[in-house]
Protein backbone atom coordinates (compact mmCIF):
# COMPACT_ATOMS: atom_id res chain seq x y z
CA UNK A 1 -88.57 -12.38 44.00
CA UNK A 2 -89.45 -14.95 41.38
CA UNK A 3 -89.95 -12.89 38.59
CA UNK A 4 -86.37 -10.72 39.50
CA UNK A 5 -84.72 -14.60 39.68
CA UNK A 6 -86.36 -15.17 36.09
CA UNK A 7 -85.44 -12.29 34.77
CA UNK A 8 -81.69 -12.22 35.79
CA UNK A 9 -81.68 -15.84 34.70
CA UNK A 10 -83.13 -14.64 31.39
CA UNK A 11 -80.27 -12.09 30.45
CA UNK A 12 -77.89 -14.66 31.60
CA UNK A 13 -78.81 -16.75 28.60
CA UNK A 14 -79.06 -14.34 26.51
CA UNK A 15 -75.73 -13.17 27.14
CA UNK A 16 -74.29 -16.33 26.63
CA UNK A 17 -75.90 -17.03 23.44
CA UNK A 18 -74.06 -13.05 22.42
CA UNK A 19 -71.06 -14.35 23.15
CA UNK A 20 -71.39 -17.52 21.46
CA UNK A 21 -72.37 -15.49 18.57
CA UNK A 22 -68.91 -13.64 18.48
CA UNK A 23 -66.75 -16.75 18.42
CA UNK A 24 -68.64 -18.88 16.14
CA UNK A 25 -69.15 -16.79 12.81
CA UNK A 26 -70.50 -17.46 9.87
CA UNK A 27 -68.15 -19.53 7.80
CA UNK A 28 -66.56 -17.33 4.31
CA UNK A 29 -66.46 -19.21 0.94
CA UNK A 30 -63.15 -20.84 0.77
CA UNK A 31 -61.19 -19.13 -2.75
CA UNK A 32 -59.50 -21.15 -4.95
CA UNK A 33 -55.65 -22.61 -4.69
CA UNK A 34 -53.62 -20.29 -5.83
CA UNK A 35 -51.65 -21.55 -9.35
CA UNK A 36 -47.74 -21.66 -9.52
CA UNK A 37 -46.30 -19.59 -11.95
CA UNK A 38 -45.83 -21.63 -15.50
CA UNK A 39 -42.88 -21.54 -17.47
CA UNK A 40 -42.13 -21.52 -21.08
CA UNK A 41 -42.79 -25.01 -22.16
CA UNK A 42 -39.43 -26.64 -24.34
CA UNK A 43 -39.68 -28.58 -27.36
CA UNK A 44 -37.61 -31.82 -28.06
CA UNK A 45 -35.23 -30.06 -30.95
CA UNK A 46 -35.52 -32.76 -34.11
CA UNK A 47 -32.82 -33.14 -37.22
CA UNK A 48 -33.88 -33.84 -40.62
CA UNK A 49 -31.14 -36.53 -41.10
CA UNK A 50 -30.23 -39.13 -38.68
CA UNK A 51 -26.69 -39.01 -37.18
CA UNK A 52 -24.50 -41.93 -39.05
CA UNK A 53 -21.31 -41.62 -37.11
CA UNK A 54 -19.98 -43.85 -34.52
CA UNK A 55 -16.62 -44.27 -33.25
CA UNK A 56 -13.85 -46.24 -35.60
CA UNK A 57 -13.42 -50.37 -34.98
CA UNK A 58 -9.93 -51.06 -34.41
CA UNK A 59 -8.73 -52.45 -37.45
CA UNK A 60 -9.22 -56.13 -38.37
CA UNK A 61 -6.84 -58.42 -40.04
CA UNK A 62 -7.57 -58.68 -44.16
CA UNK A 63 -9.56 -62.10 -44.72
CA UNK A 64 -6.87 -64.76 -46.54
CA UNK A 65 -7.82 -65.24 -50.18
CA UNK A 66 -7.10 -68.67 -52.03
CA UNK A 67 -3.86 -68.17 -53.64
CA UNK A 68 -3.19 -70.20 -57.05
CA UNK A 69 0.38 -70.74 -55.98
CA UNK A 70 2.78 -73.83 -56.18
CA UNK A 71 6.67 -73.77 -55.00
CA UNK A 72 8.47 -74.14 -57.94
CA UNK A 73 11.89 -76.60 -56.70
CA UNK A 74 14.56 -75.83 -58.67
CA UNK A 75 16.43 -78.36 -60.77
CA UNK A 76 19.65 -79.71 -60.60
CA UNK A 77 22.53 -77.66 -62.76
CA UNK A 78 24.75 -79.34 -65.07
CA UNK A 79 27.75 -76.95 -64.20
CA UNK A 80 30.53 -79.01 -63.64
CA UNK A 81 32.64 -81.58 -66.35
CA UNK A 82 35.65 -83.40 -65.96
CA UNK A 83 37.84 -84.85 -68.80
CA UNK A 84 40.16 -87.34 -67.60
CA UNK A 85 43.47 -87.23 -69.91
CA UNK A 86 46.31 -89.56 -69.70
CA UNK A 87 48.12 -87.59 -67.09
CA UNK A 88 46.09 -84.99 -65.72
CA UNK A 89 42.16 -84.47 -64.77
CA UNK A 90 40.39 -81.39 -66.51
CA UNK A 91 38.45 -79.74 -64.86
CA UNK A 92 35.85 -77.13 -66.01
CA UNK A 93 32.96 -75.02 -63.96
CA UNK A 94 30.57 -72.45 -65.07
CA UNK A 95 30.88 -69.34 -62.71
CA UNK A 96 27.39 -69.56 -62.45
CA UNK A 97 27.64 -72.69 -60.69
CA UNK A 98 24.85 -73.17 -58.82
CA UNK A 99 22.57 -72.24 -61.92
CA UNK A 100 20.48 -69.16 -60.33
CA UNK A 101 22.11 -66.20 -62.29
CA UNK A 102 24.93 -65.62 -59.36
CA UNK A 103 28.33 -65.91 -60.59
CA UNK A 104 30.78 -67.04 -57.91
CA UNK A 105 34.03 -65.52 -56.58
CA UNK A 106 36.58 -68.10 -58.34
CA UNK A 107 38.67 -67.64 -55.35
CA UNK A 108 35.95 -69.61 -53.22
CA UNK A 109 36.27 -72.59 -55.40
CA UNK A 110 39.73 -75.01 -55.38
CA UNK A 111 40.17 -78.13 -57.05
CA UNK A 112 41.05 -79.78 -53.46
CA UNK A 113 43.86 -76.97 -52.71
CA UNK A 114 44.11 -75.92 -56.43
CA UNK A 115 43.05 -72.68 -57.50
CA UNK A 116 41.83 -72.31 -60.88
CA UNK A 117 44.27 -72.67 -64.00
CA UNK A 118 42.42 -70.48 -66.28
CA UNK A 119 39.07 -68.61 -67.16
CA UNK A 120 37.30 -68.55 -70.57
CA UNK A 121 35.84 -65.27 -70.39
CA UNK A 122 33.31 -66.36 -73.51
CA UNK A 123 31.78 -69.48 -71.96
CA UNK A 124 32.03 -67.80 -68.41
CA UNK A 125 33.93 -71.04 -67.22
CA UNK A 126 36.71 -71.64 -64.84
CA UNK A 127 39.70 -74.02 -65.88
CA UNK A 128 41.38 -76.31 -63.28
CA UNK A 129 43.96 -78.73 -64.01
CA UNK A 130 45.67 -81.52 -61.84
CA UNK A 131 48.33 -83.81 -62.33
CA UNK A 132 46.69 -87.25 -60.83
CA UNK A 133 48.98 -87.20 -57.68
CA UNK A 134 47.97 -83.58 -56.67
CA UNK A 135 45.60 -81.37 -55.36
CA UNK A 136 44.81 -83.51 -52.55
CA UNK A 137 43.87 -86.64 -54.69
CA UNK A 138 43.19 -90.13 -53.46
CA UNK A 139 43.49 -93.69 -55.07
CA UNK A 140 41.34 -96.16 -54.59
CA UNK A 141 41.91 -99.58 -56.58
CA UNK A 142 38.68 -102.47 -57.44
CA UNK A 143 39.18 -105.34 -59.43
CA UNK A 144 38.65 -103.14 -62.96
CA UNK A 145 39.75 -99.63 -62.37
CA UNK A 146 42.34 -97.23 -60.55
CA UNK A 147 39.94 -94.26 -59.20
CA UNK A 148 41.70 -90.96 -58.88
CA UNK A 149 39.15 -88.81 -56.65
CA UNK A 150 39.56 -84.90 -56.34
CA UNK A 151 37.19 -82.68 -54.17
CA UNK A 152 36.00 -79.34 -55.26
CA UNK A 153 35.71 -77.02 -52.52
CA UNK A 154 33.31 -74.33 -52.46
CA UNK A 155 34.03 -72.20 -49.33
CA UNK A 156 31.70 -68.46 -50.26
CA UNK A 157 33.31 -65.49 -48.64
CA UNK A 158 30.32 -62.51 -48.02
CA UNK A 159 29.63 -59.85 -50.72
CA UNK A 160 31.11 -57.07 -50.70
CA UNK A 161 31.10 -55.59 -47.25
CA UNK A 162 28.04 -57.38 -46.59
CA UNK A 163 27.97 -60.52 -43.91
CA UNK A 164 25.98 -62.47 -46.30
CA UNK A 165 26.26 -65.11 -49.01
CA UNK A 166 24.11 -65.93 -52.06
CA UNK A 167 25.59 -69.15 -52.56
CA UNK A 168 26.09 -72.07 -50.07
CA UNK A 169 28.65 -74.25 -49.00
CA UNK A 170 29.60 -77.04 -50.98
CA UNK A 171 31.60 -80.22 -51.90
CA UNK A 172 31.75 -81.51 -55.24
CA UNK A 173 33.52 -85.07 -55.96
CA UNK A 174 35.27 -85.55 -59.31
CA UNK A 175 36.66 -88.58 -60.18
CA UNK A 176 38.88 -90.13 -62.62
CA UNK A 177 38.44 -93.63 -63.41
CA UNK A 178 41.13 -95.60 -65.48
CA UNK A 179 40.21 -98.90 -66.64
CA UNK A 180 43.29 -101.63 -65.96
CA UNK A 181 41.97 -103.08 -69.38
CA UNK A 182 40.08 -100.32 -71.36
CA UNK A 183 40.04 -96.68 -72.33
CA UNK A 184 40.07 -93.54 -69.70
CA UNK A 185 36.17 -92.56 -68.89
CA UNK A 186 34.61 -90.36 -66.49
CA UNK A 187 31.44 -90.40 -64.72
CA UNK A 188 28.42 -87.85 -64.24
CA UNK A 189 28.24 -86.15 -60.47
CA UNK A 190 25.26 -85.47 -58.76
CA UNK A 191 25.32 -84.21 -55.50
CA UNK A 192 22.86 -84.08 -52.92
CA UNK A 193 21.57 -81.31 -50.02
CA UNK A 194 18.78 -82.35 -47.55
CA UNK A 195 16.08 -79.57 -47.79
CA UNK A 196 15.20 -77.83 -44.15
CA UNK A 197 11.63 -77.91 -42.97
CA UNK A 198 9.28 -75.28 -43.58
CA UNK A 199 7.77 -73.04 -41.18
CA UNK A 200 6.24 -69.64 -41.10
CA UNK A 201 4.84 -66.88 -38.74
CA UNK A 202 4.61 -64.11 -39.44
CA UNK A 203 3.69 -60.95 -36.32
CA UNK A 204 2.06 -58.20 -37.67
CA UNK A 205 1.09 -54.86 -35.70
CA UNK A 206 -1.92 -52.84 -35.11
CA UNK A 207 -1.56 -50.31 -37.96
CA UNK A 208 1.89 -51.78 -39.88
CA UNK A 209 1.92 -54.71 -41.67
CA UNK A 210 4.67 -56.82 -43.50
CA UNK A 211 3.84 -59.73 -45.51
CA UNK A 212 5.39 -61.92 -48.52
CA UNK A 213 3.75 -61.77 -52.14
CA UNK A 214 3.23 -63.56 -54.68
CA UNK A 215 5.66 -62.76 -57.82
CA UNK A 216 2.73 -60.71 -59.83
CA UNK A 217 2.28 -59.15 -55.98
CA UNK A 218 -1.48 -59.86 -56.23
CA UNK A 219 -1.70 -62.10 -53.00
CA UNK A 220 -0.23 -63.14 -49.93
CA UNK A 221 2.56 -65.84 -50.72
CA UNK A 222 1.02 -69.38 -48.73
CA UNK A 223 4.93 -70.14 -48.68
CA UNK A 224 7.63 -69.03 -46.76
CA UNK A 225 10.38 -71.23 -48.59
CA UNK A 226 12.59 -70.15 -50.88
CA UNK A 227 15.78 -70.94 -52.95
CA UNK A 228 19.00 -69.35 -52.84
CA UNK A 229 18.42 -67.12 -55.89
CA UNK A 230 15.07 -66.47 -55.41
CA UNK A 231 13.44 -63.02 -54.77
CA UNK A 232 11.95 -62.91 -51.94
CA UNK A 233 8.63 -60.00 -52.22
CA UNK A 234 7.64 -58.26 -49.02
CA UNK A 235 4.54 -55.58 -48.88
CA UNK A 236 4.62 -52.94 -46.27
CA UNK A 237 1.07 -51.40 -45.35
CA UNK A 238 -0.18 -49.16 -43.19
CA UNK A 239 -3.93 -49.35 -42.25
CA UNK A 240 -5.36 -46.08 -42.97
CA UNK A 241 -8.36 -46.44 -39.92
CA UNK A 242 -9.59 -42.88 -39.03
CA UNK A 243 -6.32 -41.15 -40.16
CA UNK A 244 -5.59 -38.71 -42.33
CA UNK A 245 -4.34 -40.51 -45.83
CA UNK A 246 -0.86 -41.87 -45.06
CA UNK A 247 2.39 -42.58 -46.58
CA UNK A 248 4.45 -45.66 -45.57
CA UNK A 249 7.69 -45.50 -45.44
CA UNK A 250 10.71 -48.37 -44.23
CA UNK A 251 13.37 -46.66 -42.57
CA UNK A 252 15.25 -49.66 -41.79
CA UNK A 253 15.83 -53.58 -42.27
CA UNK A 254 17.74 -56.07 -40.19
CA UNK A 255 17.90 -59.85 -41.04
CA UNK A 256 19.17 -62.02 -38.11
CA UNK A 257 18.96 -65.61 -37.90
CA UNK A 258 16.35 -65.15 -34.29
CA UNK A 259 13.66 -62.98 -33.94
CA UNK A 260 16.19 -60.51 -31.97
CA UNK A 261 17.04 -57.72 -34.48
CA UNK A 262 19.65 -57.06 -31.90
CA UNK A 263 21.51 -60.36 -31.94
CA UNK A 264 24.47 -61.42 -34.24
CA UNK A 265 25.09 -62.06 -37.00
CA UNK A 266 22.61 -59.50 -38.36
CA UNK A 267 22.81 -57.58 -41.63
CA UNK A 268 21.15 -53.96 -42.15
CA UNK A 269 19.72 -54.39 -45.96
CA UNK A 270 17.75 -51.16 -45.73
CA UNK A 271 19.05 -48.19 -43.93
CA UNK A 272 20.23 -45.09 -43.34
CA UNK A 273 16.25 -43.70 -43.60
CA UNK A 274 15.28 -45.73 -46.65
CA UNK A 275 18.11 -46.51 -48.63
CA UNK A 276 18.05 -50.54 -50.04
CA UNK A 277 21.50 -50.18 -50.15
CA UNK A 278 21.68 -54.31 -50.70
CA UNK A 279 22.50 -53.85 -54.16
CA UNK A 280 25.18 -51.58 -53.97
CA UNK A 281 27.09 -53.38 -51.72
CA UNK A 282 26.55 -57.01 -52.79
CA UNK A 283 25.73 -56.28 -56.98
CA UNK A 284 22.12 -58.06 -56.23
CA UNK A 285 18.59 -57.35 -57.89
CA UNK A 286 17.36 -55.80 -54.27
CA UNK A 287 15.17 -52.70 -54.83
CA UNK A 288 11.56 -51.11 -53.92
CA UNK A 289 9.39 -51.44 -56.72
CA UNK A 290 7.69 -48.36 -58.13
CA UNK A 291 5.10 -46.77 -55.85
CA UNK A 292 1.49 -47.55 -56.44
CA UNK A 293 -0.60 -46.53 -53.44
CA UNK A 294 0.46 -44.12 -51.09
CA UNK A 295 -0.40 -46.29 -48.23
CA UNK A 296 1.61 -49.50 -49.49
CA UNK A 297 5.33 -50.25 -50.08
CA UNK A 298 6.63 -52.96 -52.25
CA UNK A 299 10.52 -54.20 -52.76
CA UNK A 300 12.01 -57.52 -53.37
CA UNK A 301 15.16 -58.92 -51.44
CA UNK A 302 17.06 -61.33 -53.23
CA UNK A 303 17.44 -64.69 -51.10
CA UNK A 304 20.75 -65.03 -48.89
CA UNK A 305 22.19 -67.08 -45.81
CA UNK A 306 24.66 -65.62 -43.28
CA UNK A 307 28.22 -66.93 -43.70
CA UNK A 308 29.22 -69.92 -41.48
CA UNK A 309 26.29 -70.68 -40.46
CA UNK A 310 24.27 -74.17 -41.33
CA UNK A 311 20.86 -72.78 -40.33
CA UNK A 312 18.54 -71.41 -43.35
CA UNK A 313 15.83 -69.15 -41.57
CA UNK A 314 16.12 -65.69 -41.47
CA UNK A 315 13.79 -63.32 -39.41
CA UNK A 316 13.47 -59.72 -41.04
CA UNK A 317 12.55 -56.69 -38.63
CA UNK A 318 11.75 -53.49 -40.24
CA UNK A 319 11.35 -49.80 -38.35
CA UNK A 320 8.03 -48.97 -40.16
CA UNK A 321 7.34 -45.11 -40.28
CA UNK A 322 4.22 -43.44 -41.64
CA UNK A 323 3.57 -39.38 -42.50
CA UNK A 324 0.77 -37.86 -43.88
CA UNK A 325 0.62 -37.27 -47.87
CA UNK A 326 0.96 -33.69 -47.11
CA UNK A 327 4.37 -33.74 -46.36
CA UNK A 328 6.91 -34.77 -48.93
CA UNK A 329 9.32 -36.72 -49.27
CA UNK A 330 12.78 -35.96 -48.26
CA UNK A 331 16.23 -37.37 -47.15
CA UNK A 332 14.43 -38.71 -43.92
CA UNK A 333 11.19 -39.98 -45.89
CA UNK A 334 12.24 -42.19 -48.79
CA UNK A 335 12.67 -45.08 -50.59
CA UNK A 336 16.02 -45.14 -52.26
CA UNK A 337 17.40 -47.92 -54.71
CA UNK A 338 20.17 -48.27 -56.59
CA UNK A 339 20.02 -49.55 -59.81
CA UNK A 340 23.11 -47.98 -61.82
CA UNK A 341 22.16 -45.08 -59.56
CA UNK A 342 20.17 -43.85 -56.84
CA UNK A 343 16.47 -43.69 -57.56
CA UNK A 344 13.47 -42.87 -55.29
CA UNK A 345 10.29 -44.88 -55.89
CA UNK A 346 8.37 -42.13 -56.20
CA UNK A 347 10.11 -40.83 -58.54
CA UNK A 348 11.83 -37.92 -56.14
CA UNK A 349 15.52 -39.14 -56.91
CA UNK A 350 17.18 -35.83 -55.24
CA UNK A 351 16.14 -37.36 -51.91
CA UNK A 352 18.57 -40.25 -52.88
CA UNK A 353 21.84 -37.95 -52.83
CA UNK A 354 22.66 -38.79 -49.30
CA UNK A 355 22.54 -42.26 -49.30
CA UNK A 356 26.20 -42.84 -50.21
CA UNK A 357 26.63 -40.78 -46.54
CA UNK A 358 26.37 -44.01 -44.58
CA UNK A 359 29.48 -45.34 -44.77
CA UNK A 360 27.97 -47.81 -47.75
CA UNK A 361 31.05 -49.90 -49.71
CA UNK A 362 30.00 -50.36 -53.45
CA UNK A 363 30.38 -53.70 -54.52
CA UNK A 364 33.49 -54.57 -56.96
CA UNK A 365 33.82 -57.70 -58.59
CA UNK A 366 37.25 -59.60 -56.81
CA UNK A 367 39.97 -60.27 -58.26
CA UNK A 368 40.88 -63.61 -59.75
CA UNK A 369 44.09 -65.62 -58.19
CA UNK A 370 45.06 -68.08 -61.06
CA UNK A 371 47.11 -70.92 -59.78
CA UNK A 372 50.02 -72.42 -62.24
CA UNK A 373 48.89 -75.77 -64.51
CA UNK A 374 50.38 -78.74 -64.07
CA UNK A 375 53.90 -78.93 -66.13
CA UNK A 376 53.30 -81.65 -68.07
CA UNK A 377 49.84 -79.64 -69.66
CA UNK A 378 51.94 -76.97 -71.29
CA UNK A 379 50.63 -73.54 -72.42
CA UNK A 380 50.97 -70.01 -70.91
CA UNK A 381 48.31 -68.86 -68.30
CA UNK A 382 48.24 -64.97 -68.15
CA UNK A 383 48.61 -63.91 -64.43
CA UNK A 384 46.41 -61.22 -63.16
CA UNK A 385 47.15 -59.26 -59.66
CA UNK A 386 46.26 -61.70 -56.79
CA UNK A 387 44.22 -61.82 -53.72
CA UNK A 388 40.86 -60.00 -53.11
CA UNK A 389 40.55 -57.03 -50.10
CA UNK A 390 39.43 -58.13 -47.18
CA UNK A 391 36.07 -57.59 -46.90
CA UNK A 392 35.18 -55.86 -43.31
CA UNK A 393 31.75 -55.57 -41.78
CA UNK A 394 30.44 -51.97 -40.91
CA UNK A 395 27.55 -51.10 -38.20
CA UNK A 396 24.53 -49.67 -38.71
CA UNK A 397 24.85 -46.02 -39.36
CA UNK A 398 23.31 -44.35 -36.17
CA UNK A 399 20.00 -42.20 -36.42
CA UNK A 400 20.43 -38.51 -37.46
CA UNK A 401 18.77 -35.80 -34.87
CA UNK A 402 16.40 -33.91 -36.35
CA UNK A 403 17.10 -30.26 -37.21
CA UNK A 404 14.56 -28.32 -34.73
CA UNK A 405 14.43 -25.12 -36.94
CA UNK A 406 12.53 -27.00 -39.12
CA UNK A 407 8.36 -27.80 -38.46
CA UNK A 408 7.76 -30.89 -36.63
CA UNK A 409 6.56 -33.58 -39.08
CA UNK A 410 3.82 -35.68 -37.48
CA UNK A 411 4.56 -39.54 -38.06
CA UNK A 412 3.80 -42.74 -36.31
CA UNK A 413 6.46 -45.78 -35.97
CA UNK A 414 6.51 -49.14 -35.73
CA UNK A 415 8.78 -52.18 -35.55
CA UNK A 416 7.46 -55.80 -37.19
CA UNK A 417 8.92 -58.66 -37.50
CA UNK A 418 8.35 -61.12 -40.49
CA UNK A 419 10.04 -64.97 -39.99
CA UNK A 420 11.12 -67.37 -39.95
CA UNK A 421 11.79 -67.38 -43.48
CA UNK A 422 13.70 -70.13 -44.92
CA UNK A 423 16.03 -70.36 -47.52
CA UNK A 424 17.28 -73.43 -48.95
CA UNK A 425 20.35 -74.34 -50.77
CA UNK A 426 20.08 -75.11 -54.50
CA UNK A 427 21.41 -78.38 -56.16
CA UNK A 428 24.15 -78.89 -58.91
């Protein structure tokens, strides 16, 4: 019984160890991870040069040289003599009376309410002749003399069909002294204007600018004063940034006495697309200057002050317009002067021909009224026709439409204003 318990106790073991044979086997050798697939490996792409380009800066303002300039004042002119006769004062006055190469209308300018006697055509010199009672004379008595005083009246009506005057208002006093005890004399006049006070700003745009020159147009003018007489020298530019190259062009001007280009008075000096037509209406040296630089514009404007008005600043807006230098210049795209006729600063006159189309009123000299001397003067006066037209003042000529059967011109546009400017009256 033993042994049998031994032996079944035996194969009991060893049928356990079996088993444990079948579960735990011998351990494999592990293989290696297994790689992911590798792709193409890219190289960082090099350039032989080094890129140079960066955006455009917005345009900055020119830096302000030092200008050698001084105001030249102008100096009183000797235009007016009296010769005090035994009965009558004689009275003569250059036509350019105010000495700045601007004759004046002798039917402005009365001997109190006297019109001129006479004209020496020669000398350029208006006549006037008063018995001592007349004309609006007064009499004052002192202790040595009898004083006959007359007042010459200077009253400018505008140019042409322009609102504007060259010439200012004025009041000249002549007298006539007779000594109780002595010989007639007469005594030198010298009349007097306060000057206005200078001031100047001047707004300039992104890509247009307007600005005054010097008179050799090599720098910005430190000055905004001027003279009646004077020429007053403007530059147009247009900043070329990142454009193509541009032409500048001024399609219109408008001088106002406030920044407002819309207020009143106001007188158009440039329009109808580029035409200065300030010297056809009013006979003055106004014109663009020859064309340089594609990108610039230069004309001169000769000083003026709105009629009836006591303020001397004028502001000066101009529509600025700029095209490439591919396209050329037409009867939209100009810059028209006349000087005897129309000519284009360019030198493309036929794109001048319609700039008499605006309703533009060439300047004629007036008429002269001559009044009749004083009896007791003798001599015979010839009479010419009297009176002048009356002058009227025409709008601005509106903006043509553009013909869409022809290609669209690519321009930009602009308004600036430049002001104030001031203009001051000249002394006699």
């Amino acid at each position: 019984m033993k042994l049998t318990a031994v032996c079944i106790v035996v194969l009991a073991f060893l049928g356990s160890f079996c088993d444990a044979q079948g579960v735990y086997a011998k351990p494999r050798k592990p293989s290696p991870p297994q790689q992911p697939p590798q792709q193409p490996q890219q190289q960082l792409q090099t350039f032989e040069k080094e890129l140079t380009w960066k955006y455009p800066d917005d345009p900055q303002p020119d830096p302000k040289p030092n200008v050698p300039f001084e105001l030249r004042y102008p100096v009183p002119a000797a235009t007016v003599a009296v010769k005090c006769r035994e009965a009558i004062a004689h009275v003569e006055v250059k036509k350019d009376m105010f000495g700045i190469g601007q004759p004046i209308n002798p039917n402005d300018l009365t001997l109190g309410n006297c019109p001129p006697v006479g004209e020496d055509p020669t000398a350029q010199v208006l006549i006037y002749e008063a018995e001592l009672h007349q004309c609006g004379s007064q009499l004052t008595m002192t202790n040595d003399a009898l004083i006959y005083t007359y007042i010459l009246n200077y009253n400018p009506t505008p140019m042409g069909s322009s609102p504007v005057v060259r010439t200012t208002q004025a009041a000249i006093i002549v007298e006539c002294h007779y000594p109780r005890k002595h010989n007639v004399s007469s005594l030198p006049l010298e009349p007097l204007w306060v000057p206005f006070s200078e001031v100047k700003m001047a707004e300039e745009f992104l890509y247009f600018t307007m600005k005054l020159m010097t008179d050799d147009w090599m720098y910005e003018r430190p000055s905004s004063q001027y003279f009646l007489g004077d020429l007053i020298r403007i530059e147009v530019t247009v900043k070329q940034h990142f454009h193509v190259p541009l032409r500048v062009y001024v399609d219109r001007c408008v001088a106002t006495l406030s920044p407002d280009a819309t207020s009143r008075p106001n007188y158009a000096f440039i329009d109808n697309f580029g035409c200065l037509i300030d010297a056809r209406i009013t006979g003055s040296d106004s014109k663009f200057m020859a064309r340089t630089e594609e990108n610039k514009l230069h004309f001169q404007l000769e000083a003026f002050r709105f009629q009836n008005t006591d303020s001397g600043l004028i502001y000066i807006t101009c529509h600025l317009k700029a095209t490439s230098t591919a396209y050329a210049i037409d009867s939209q795209h100009r810059a028209c002067s006349y000087i005897g006729e129309w000519k284009e600063a360019s030198g493309v006159d036929p794109a001048c021909d319609s700039c008499e189309s605006g309703g533009v009123v060439p300047y004629t000299a007036p008429a002269v009224t001559f009044g009749n001397p004083p009896a007791i003067s003798g001599g015979d006066v010839t009479q010419p026709a009297p009176g002048s037209p009356d002058i009227p003042y025409n709008p601005p000529v509106p903006r043509k439409v553009r013909d869409l059967t022809q290609p669209e011109i690519l321009e930009w546009e602009g308004d600036v204003t430049l002001g104030p400017i001031t203009i001051m009256e000249k002394k006699l």
